[in-house]
Protein backbone atom coordinates (compact mmCIF):
# COMPACT_ATOMS: atom_id res chain seq x y z
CA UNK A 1 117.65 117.99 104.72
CA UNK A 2 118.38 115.51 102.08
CA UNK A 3 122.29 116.35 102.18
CA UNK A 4 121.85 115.89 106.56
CA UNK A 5 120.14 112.47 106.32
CA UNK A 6 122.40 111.50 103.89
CA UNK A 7 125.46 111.97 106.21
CA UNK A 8 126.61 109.11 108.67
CA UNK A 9 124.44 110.90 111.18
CA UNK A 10 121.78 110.85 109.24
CA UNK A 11 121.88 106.81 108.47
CA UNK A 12 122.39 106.21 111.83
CA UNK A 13 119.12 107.93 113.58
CA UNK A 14 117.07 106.19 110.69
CA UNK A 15 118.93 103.15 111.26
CA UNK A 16 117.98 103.39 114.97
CA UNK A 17 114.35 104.77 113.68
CA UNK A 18 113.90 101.64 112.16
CA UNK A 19 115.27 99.27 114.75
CA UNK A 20 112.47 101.10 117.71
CA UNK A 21 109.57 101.14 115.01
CA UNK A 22 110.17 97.21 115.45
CA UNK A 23 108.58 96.62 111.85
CA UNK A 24 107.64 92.64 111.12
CA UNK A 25 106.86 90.49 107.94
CA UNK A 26 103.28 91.02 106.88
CA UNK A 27 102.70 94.70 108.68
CA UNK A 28 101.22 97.54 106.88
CA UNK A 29 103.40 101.17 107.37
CA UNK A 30 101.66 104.51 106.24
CA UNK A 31 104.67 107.27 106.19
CA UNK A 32 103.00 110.79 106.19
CA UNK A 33 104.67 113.06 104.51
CA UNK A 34 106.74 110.80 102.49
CA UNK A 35 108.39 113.43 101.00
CA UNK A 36 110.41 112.27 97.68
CA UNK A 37 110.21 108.67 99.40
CA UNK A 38 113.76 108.14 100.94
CA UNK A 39 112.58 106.28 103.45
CA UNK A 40 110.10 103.96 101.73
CA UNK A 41 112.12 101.17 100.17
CA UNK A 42 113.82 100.53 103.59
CA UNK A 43 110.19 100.32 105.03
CA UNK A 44 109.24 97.76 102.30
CA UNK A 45 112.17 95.61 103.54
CA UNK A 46 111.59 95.39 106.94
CA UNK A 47 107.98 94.50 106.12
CA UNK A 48 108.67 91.98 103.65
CA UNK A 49 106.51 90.63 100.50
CA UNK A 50 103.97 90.33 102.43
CA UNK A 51 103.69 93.93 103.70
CA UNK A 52 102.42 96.88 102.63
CA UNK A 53 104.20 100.43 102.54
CA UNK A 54 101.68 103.77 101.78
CA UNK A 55 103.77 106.96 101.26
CA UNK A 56 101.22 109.42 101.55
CA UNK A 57 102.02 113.86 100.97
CA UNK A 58 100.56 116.93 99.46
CA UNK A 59 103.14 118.35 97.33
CA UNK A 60 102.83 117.06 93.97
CA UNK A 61 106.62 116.91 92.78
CA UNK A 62 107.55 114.76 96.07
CA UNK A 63 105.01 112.35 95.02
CA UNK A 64 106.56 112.30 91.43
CA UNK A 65 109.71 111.42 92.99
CA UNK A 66 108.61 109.23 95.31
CA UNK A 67 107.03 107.07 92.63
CA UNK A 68 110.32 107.32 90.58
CA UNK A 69 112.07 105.98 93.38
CA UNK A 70 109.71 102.94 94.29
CA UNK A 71 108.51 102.23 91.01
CA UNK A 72 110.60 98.45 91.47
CA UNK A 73 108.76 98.11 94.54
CA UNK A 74 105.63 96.56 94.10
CA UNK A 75 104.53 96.46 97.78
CA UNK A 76 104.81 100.19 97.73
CA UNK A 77 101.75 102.21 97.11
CA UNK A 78 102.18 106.36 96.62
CA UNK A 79 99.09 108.34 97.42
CA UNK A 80 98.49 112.05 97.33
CA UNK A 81 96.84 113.16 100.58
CA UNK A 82 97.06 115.58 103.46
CA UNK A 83 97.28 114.04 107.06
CA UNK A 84 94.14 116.29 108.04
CA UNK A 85 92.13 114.23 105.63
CA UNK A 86 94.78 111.07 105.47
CA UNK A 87 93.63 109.05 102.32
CA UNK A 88 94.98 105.66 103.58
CA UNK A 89 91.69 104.10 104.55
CA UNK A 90 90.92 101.19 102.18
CA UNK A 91 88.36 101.06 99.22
C-alpha cells in the first residue's frame, strides 16, 4: 500500500483528498487509523500553526512510526486508540 500511494497515482488521489477535505488555518483533523502517519504532516500544513492534527490507531509499531515521522511537528499529536472507543475527546 505504501509502494501504491507512493506512485504518481497515489499523490494524485491524496492530492485531490486534500483539495475536497477543504482543510483551513486553525481546524482540528483526527485521521483514524493513521497508520505509520504518511498522511499527517500534509494535514498539519493545510491546517497551519494554529491547527491541530490527532493521528489516532491500534497497532503499536504504526504509532512508533508515526511519531518518528512527526516528531518536527509540533501541532501533531499521536494517540493510541481504536475508532470503537476513539480517544480524541479532550482532557
Amino acid at each position: 500500500m505504501l509502494r501504491a500511494a507512493a506512485g504518481d497515482a497515489g499523490r494524485a488521489y491524496k492530492q485531490q483528498l486534500l483539495d475536497l477535505l477543504d482543510l483551513r488555518a486553525g481546524q482540528t483533523v483526527l485521521d483514524v487509523g493513521c497508520g505509520p502517519g504518511t498522511d499527517l504532516s500534509a494535514l498539519a500544513q493545510r491546517v497551519g500553526d494554529g491547527g491541530t492534527v490527532i493521528g489516532v490507531d491500534r497497532d503499536p509499531d504504526m504509532l512508533a512510526r508515526a511519531r518518528e515521522r512527526t516528531k518536527d511537528l509540533r501541532r501533531v499529536e499521536i494517540r493510541g486508540g481504536d475508532v470503537s472507543a476513539c480517544p480524541a475527546a479532550g482532557p
